[in-house]
Protein backbone atom coordinates (compact mmCIF):
# COMPACT_ATOMS: atom_id res chain seq x y z
CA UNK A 1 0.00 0.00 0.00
CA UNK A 2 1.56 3.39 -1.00
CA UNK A 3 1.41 5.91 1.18
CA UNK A 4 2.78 9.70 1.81
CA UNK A 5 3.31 10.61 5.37
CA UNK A 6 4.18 13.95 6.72
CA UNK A 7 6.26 15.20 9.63
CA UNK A 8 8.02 17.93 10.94
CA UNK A 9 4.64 20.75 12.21
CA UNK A 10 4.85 22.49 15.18
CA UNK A 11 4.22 25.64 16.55
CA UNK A 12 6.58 28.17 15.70
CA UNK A 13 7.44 31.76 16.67
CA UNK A 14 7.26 34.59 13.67
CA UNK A 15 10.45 34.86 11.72
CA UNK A 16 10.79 31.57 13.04
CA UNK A 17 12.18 27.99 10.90
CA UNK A 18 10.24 24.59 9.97
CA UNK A 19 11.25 22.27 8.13
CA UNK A 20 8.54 19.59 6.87
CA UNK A 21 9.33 16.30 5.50
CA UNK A 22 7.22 13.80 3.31
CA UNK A 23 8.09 10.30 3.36
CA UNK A 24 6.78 8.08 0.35
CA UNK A 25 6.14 4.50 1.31
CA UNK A 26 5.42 1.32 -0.40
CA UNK A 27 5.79 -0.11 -4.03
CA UNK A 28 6.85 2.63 -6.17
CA UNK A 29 8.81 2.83 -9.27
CA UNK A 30 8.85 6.50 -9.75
CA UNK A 31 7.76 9.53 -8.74
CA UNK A 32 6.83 12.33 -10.98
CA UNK A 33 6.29 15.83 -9.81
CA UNK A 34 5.72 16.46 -5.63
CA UNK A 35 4.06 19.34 -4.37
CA UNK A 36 3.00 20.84 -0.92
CA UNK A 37 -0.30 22.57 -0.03
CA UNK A 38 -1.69 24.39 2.92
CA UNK A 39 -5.34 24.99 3.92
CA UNK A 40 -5.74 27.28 6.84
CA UNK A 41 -9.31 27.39 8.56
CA UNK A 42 -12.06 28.95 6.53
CA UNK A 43 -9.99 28.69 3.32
CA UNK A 44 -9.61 26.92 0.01
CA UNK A 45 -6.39 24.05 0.40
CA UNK A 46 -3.93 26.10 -1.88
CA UNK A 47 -0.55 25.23 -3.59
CA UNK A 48 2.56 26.67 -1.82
CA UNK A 49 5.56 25.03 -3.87
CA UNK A 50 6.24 21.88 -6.89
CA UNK A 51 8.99 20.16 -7.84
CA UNK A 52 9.26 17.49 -10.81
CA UNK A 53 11.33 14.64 -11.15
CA UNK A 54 14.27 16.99 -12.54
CA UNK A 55 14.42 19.61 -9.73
CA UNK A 56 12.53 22.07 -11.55
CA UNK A 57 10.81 24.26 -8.60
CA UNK A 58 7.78 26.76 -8.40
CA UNK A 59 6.52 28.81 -5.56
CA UNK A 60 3.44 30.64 -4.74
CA UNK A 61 3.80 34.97 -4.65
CA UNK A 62 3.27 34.42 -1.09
CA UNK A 63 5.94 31.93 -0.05
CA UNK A 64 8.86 33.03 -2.31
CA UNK A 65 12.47 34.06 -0.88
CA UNK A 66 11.00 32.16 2.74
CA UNK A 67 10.25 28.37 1.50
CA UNK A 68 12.18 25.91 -0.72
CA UNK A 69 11.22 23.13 -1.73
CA UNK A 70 13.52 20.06 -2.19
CA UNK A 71 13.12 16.11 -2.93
CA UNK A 72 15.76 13.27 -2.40
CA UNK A 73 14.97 11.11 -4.95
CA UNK A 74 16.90 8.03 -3.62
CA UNK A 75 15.09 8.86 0.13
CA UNK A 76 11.46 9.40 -1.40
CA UNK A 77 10.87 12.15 0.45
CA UNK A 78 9.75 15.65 -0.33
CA UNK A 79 11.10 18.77 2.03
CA UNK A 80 9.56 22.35 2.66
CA UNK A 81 12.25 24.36 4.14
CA UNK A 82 10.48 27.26 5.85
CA UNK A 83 12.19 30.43 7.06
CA UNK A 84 11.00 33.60 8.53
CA UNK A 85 7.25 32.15 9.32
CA UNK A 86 4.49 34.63 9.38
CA UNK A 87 1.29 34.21 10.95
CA UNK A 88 -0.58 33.93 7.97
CA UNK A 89 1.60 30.54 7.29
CA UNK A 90 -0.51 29.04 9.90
CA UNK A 91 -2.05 25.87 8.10
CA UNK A 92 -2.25 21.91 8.09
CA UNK A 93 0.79 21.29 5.42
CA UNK A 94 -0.44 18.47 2.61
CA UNK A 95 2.10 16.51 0.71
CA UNK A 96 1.24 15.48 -2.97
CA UNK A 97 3.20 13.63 -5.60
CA UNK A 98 2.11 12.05 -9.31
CA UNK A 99 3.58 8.18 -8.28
CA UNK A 100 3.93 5.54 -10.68
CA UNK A 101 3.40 2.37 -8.02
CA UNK A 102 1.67 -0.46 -10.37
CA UNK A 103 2.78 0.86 -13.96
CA UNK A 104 0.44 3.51 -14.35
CA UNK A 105 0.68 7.58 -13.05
CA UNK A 106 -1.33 8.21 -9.73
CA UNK A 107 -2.09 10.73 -7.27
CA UNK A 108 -1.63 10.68 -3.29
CA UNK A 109 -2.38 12.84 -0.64
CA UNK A 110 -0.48 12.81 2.87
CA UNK A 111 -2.69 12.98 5.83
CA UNK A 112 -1.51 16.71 6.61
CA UNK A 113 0.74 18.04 9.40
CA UNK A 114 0.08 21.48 11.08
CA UNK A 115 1.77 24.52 11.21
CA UNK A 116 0.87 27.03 13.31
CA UNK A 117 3.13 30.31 13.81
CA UNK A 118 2.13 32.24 17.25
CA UNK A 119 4.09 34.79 19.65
C-alpha cells in the first residue's frame, strides 16, 4: 500500500524555521512531480511550492524568498524548508506527488501536518 506521510509541524514563533518532511512508502517505481499545499481554517487548500522529477521548482507569490522546496529522490521524500514564518503561514501542510506504483501515473495525498506560527 503506497502511502505519503508527513512530519516535521509544530508551533513556531514569527520569523521563526520549519522544516517539513514527506516520506513516500510502499511499491513505487517512480515519482513524478511532488508538491506541498496548505489549507488554513475557513480557506480553500492552496498550492505553496512543486517540484518534478528533474528539480525544476515553483513557488506561490506568497511563499517566495522564505520556502524551498527540495526532494531526495533516492530517500522518497519531499522537504519544505520554511524560514522567517508569518502568521498567515498558519495551516495543516499536505504533501502530494504524481507516483507511478503499479505501472500507471497516480495521485496521493499525505494525511496533513500542522503549522501554526504564534508569539
Amino acid at each position: 500500500q503506497v502511502q505519503l506521510v508527513e512530519s516535521g509541524g509544530g508551533l513556531v514563533q514569527p520569523g521563526g524555521s520549519l522544516r517539513l518532511s514527506c516520506q513516500a512508502s510502499g511499491t513505487i517505481f517512480s515519482i513524478n512531480t511532488m508538491r506541498w499545499f496548505r489549507q488554513a481554517p475557513g480557506k480553500q487548500r492552496e498550492l505553496v511550492a512543486s517540484i518534478t522529477s528533474g528539480g525544476s521548482t515553483n513557488y506561490a507569490d506568497s511563499v517566495k524568498g522564505r520556502f524551498t522546496i527540495s526532494r531526495d529522490n533516492a530517500k522518497n521524500t519531499l522537504y519544505l524548508q520554511m524560514n522567517s514564518l508569518k502568521l498567515e503561514d498558519t495551516a495543516v501542510y499536505y504533501c502530494y506527488g504524481i507516483l507511478n506504483t503499479d505501472s500507471r501515473l497516480r495521485t496521493y495525498w499525505g494525511q496533513g501536518t500542522q503549522v501554526t506560527v504564534s508569539s
